[in-house]
PDB file of N, CA and C in Angstrom:
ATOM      1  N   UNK A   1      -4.401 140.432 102.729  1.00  0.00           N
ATOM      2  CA  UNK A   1      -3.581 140.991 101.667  1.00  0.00           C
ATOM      3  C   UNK A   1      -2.133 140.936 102.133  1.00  0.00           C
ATOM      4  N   UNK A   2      -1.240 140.522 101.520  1.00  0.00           N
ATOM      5  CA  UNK A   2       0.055 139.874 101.942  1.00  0.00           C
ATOM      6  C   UNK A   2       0.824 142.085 101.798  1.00  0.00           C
ATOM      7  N   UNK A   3       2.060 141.542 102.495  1.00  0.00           N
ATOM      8  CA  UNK A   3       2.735 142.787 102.967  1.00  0.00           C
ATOM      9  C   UNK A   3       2.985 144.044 101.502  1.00  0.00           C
ATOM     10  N   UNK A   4       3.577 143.406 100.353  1.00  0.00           N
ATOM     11  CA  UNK A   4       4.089 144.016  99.355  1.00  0.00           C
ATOM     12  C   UNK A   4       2.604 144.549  98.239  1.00  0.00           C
ATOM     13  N   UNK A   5       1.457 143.803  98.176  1.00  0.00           N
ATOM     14  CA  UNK A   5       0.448 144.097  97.406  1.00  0.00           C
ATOM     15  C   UNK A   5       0.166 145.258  98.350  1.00  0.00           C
ATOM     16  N   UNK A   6      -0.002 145.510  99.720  1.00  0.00           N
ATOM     17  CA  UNK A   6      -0.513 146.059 100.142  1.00  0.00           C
ATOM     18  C   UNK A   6       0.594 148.207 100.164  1.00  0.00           C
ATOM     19  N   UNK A   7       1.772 147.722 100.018  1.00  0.00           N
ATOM     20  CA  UNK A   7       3.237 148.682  99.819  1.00  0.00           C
ATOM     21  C   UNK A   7       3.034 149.073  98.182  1.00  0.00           C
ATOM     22  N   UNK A   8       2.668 148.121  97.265  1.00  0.00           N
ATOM     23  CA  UNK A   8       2.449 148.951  96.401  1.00  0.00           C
ATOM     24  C   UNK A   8       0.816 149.473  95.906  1.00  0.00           C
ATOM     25  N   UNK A   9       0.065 148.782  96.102  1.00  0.00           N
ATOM     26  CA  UNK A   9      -1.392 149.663  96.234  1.00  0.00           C
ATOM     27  C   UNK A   9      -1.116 151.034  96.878  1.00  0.00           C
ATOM     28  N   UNK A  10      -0.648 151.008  98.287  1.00  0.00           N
ATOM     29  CA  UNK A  10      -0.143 152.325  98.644  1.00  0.00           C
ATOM     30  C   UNK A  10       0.815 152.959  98.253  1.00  0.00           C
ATOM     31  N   UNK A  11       1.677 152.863  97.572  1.00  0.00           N
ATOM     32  CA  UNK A  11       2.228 153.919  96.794  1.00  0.00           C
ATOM     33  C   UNK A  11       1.854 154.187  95.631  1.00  0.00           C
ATOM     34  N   UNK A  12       1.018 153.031  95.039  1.00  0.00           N
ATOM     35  CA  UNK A  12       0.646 153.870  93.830  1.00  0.00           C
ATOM     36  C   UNK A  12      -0.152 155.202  93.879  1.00  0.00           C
ATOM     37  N   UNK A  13      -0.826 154.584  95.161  1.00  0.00           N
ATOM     38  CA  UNK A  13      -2.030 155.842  95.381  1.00  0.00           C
ATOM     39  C   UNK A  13      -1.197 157.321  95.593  1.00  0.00           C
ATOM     40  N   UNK A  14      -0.396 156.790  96.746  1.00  0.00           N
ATOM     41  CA  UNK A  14       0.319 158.229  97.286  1.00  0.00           C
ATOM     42  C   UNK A  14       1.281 158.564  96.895  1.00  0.00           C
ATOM     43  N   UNK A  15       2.139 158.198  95.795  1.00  0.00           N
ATOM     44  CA  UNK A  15       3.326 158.709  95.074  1.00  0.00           C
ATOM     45  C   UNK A  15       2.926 158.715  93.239  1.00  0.00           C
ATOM     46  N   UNK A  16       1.568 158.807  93.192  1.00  0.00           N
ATOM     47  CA  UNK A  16       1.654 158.986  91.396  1.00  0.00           C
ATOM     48  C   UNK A  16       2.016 159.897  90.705  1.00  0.00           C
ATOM     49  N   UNK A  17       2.728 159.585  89.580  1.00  0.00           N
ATOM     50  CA  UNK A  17       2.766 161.245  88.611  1.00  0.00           C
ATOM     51  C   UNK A  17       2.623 160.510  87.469  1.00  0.00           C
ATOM     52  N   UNK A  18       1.887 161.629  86.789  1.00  0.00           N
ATOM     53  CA  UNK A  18       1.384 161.355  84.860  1.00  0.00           C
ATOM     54  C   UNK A  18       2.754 161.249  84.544  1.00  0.00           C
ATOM     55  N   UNK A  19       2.348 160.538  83.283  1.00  0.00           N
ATOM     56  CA  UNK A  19       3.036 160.081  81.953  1.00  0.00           C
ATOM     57  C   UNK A  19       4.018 160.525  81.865  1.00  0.00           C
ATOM     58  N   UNK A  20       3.247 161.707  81.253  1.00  0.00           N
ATOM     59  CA  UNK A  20       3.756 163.096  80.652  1.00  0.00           C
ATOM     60  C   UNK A  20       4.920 163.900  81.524  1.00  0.00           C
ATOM     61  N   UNK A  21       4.525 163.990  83.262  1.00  0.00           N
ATOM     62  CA  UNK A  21       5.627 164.624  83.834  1.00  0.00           C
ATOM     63  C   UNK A  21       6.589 163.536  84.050  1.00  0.00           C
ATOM     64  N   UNK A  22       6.547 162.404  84.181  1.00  0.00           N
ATOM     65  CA  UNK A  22       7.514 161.039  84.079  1.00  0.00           C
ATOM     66  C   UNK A  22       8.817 161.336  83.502  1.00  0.00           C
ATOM     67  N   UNK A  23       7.923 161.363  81.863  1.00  0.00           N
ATOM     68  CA  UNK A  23       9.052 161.839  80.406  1.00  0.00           C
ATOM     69  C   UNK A  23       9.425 162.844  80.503  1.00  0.00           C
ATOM     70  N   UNK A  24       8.725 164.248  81.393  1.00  0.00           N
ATOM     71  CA  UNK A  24       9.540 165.192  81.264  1.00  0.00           C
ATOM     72  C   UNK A  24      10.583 165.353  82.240  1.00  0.00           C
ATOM     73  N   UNK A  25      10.559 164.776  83.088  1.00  0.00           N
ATOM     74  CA  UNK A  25      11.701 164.642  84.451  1.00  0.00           C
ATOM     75  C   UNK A  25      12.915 163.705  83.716  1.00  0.00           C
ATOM     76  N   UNK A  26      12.611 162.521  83.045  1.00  0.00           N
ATOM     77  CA  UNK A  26      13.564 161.886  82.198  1.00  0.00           C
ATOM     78  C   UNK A  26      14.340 162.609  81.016  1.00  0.00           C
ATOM     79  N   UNK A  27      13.791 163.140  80.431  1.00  0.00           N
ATOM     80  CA  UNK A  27      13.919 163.847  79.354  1.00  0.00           C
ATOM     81  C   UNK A  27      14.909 165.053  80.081  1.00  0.00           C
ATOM     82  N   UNK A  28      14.550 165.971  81.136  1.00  0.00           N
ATOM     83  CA  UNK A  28      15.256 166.631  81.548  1.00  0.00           C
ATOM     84  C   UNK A  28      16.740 166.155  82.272  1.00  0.00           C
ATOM     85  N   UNK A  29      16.844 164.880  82.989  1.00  0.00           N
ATOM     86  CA  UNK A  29      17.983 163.960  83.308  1.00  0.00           C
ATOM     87  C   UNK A  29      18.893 163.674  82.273  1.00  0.00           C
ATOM     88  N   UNK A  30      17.992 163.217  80.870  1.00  0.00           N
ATOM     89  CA  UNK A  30      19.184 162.743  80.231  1.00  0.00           C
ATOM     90  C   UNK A  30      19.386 163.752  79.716  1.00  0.00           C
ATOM     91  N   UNK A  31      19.182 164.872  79.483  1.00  0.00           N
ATOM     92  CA  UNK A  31      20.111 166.173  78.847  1.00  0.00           C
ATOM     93  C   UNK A  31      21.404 166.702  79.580  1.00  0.00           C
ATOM     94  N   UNK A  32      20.579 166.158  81.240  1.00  0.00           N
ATOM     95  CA  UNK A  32      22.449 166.644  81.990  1.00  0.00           C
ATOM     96  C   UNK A  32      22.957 165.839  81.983  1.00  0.00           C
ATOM     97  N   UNK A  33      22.487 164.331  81.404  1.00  0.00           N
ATOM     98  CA  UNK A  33      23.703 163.264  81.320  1.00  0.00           C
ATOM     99  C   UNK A  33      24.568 163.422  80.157  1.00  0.00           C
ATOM    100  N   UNK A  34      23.534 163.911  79.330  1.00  0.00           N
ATOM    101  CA  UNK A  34      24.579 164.102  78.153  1.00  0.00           C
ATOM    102  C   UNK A  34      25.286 165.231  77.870  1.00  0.00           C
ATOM    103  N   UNK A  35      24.762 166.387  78.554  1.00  0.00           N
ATOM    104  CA  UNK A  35      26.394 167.343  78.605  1.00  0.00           C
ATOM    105  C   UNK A  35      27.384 166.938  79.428  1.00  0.00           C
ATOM    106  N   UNK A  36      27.080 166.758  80.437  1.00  0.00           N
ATOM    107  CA  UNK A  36      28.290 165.856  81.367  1.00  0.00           C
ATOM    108  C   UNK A  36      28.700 165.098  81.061  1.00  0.00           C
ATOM    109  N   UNK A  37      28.212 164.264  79.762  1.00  0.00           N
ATOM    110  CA  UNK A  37      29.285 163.362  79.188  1.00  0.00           C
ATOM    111  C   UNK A  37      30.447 164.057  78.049  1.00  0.00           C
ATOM    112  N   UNK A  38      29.369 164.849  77.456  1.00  0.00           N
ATOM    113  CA  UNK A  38      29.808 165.652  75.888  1.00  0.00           C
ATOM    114  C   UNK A  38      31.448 166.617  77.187  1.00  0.00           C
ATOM    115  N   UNK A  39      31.032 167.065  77.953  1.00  0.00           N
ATOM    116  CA  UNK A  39      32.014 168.283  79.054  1.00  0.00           C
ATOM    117  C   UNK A  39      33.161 167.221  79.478  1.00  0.00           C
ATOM    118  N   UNK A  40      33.313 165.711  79.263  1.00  0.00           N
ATOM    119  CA  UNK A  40      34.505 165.247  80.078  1.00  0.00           C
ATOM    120  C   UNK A  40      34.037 165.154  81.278  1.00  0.00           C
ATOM    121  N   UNK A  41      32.815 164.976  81.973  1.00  0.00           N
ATOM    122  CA  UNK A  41      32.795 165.339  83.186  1.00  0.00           C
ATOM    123  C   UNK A  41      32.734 163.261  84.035  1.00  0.00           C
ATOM    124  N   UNK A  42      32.355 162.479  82.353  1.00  0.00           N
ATOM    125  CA  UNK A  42      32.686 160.859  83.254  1.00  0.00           C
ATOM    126  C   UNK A  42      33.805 160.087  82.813  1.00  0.00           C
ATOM    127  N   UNK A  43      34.471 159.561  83.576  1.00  0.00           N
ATOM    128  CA  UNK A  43      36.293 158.797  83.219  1.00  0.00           C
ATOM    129  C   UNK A  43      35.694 157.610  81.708  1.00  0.00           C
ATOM    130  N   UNK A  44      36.897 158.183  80.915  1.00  0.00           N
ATOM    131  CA  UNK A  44      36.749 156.815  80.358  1.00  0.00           C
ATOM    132  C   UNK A  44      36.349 155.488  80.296  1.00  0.00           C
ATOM    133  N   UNK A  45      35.925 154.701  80.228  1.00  0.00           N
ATOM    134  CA  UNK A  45      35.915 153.464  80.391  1.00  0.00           C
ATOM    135  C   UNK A  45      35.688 152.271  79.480  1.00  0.00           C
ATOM    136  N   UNK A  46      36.497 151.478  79.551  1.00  0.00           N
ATOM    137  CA  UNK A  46      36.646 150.342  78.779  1.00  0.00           C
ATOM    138  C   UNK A  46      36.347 148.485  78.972  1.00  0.00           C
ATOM    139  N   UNK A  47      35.446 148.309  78.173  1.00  0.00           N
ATOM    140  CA  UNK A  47      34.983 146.861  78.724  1.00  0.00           C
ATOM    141  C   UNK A  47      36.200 145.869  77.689  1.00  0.00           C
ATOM    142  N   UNK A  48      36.198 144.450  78.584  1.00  0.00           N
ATOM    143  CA  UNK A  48      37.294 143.766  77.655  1.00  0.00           C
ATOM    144  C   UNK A  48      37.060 143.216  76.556  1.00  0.00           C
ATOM    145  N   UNK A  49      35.539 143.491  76.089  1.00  0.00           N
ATOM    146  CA  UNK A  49      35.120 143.029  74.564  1.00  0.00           C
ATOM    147  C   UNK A  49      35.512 144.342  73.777  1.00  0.00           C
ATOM    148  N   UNK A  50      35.639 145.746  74.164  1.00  0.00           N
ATOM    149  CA  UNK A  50      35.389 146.631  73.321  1.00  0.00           C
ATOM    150  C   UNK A  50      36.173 146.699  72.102  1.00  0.00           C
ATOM    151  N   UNK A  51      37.880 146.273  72.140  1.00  0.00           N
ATOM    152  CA  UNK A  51      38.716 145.792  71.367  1.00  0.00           C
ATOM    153  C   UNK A  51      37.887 144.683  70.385  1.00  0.00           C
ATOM    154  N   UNK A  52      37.350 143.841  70.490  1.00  0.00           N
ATOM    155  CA  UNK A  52      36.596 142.611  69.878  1.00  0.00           C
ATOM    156  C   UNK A  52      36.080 143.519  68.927  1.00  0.00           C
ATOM    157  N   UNK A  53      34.997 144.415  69.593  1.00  0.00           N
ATOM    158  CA  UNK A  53      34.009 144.788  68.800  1.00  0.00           C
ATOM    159  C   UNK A  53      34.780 145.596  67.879  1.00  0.00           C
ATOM    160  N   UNK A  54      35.867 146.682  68.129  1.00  0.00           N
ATOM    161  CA  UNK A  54      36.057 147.840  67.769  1.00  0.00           C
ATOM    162  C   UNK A  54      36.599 147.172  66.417  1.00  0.00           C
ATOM    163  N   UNK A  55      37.599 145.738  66.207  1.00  0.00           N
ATOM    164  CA  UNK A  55      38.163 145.261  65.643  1.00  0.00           C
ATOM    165  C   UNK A  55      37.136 144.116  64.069  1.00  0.00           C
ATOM    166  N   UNK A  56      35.945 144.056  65.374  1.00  0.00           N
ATOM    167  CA  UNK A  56      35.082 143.479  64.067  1.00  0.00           C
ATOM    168  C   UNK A  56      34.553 144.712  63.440  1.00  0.00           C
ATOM    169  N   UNK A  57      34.410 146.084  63.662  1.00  0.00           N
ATOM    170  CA  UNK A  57      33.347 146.686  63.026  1.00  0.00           C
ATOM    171  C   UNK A  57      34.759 147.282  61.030  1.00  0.00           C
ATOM    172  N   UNK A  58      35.650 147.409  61.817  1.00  0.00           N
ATOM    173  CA  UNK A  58      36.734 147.657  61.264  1.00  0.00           C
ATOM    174  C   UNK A  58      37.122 146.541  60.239  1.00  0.00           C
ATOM    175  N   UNK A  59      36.574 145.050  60.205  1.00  0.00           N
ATOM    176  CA  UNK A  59      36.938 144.007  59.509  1.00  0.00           C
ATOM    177  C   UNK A  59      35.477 144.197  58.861  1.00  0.00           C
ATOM    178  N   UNK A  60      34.977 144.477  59.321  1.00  0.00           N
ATOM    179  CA  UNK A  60      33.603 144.969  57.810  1.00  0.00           C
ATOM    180  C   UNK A  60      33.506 145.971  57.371  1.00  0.00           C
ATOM    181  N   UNK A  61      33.952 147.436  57.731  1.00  0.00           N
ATOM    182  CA  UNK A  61      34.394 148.366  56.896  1.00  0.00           C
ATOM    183  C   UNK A  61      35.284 147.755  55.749  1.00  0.00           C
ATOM    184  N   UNK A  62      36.053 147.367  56.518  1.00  0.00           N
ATOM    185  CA  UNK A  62      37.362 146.830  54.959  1.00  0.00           C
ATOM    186  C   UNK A  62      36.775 145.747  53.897  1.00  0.00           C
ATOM    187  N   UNK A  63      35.693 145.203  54.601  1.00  0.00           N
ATOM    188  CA  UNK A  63      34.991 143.534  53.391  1.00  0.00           C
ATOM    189  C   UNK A  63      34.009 144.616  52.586  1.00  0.00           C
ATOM    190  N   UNK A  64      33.832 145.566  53.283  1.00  0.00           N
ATOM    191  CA  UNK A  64      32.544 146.315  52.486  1.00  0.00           C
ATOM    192  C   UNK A  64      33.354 147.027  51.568  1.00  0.00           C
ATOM    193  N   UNK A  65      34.562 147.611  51.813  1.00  0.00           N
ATOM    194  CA  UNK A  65      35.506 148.373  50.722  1.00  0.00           C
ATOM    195  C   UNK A  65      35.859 147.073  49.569  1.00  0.00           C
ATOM    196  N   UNK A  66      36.008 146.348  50.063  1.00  0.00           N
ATOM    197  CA  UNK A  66      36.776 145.112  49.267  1.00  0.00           C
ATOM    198  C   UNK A  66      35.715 144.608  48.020  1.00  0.00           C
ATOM    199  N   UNK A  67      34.841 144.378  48.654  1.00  0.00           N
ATOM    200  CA  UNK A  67      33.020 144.375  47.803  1.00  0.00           C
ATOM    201  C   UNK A  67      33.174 145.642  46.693  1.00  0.00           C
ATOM    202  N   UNK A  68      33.655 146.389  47.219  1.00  0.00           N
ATOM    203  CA  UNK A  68      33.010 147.401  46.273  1.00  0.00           C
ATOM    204  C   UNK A  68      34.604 147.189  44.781  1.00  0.00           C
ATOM    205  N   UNK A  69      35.376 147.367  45.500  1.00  0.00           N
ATOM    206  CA  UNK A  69      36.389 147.016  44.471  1.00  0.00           C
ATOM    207  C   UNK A  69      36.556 145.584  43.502  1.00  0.00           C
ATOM    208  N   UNK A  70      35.827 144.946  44.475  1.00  0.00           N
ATOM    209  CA  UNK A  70      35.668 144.040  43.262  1.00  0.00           C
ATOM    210  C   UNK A  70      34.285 144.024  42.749  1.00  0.00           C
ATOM    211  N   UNK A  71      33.420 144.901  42.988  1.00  0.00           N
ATOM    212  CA  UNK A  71      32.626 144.747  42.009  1.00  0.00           C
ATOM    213  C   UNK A  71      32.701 145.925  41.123  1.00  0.00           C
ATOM    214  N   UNK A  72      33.428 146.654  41.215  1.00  0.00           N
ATOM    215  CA  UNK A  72      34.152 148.069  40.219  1.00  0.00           C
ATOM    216  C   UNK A  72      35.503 147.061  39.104  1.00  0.00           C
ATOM    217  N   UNK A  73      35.966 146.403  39.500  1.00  0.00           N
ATOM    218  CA  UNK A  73      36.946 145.587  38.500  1.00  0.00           C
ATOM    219  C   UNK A  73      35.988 144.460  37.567  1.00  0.00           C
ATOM    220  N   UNK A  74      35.267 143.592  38.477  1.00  0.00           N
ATOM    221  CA  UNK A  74      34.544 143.108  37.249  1.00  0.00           C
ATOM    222  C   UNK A  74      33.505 143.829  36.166  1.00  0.00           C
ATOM    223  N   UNK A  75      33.213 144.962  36.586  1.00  0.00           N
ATOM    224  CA  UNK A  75      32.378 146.023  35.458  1.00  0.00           C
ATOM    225  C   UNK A  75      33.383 146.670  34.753  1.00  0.00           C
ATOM    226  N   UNK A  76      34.873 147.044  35.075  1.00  0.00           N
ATOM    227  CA  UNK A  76      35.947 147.525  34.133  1.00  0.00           C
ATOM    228  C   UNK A  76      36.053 145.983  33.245  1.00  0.00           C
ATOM    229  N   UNK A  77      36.075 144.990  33.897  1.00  0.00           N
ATOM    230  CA  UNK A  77      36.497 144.108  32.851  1.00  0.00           C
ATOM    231  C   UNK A  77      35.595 143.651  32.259  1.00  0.00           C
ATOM    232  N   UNK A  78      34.293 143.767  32.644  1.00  0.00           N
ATOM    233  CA  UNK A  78      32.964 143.082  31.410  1.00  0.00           C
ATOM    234  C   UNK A  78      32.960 144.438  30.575  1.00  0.00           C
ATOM    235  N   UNK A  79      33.338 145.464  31.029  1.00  0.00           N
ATOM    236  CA  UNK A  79      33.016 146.695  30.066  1.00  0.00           C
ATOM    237  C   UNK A  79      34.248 146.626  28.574  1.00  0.00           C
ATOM    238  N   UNK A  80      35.739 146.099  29.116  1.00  0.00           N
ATOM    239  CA  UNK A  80      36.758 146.183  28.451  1.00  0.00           C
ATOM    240  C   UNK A  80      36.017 144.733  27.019  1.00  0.00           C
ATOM    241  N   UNK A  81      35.368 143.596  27.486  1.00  0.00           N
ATOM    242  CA  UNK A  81      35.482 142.711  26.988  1.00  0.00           C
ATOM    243  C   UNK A  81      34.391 142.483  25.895  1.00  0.00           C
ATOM    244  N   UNK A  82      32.641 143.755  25.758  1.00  0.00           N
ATOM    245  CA  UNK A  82      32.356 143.626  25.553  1.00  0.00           C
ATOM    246  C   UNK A  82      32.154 144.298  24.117  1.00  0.00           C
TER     247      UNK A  82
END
């Protein structure tokens, strides 16, 4: 049995925990990750796409406003014409 089959057979045996306490140890982690984030407690940070993204989500807010105005002008004007 080669070195690593044999490292994890043995730890599975001697380091297991259920499911259930898995998710609850996780579950309990990310709650202090997320007050420590919600508290200011991690620095800002900025990747060099975030501008990209921040800038496309903002160019489809405005096409989705734009959509709507023109489909509010052509129902004023099929309404005026009919």
């Amino acid at each position: 049995m080669d070195v690593m089959h044999q490292v994890g057979r043995t730890a599975a045996q001697e380091i297991y925990i259920s499911w259930d306490t898995a998710v609850k140890n996780a579950t309990e982690r990310y709650e202090i990750v997320i007050e420590r984030y919600k508290n200011g407690a991690y620095p800002a940070h900025r990747k060099p796409m975030d501008v990209v993204f921040g800038a496309h989500g903002e160019l489809m807010e405005d096409l989705g406003q734009l959509l709507e105005l023109r489909d509010q002008a052509r129902k004023r004007f099929k309404d005026r014409w009919e």
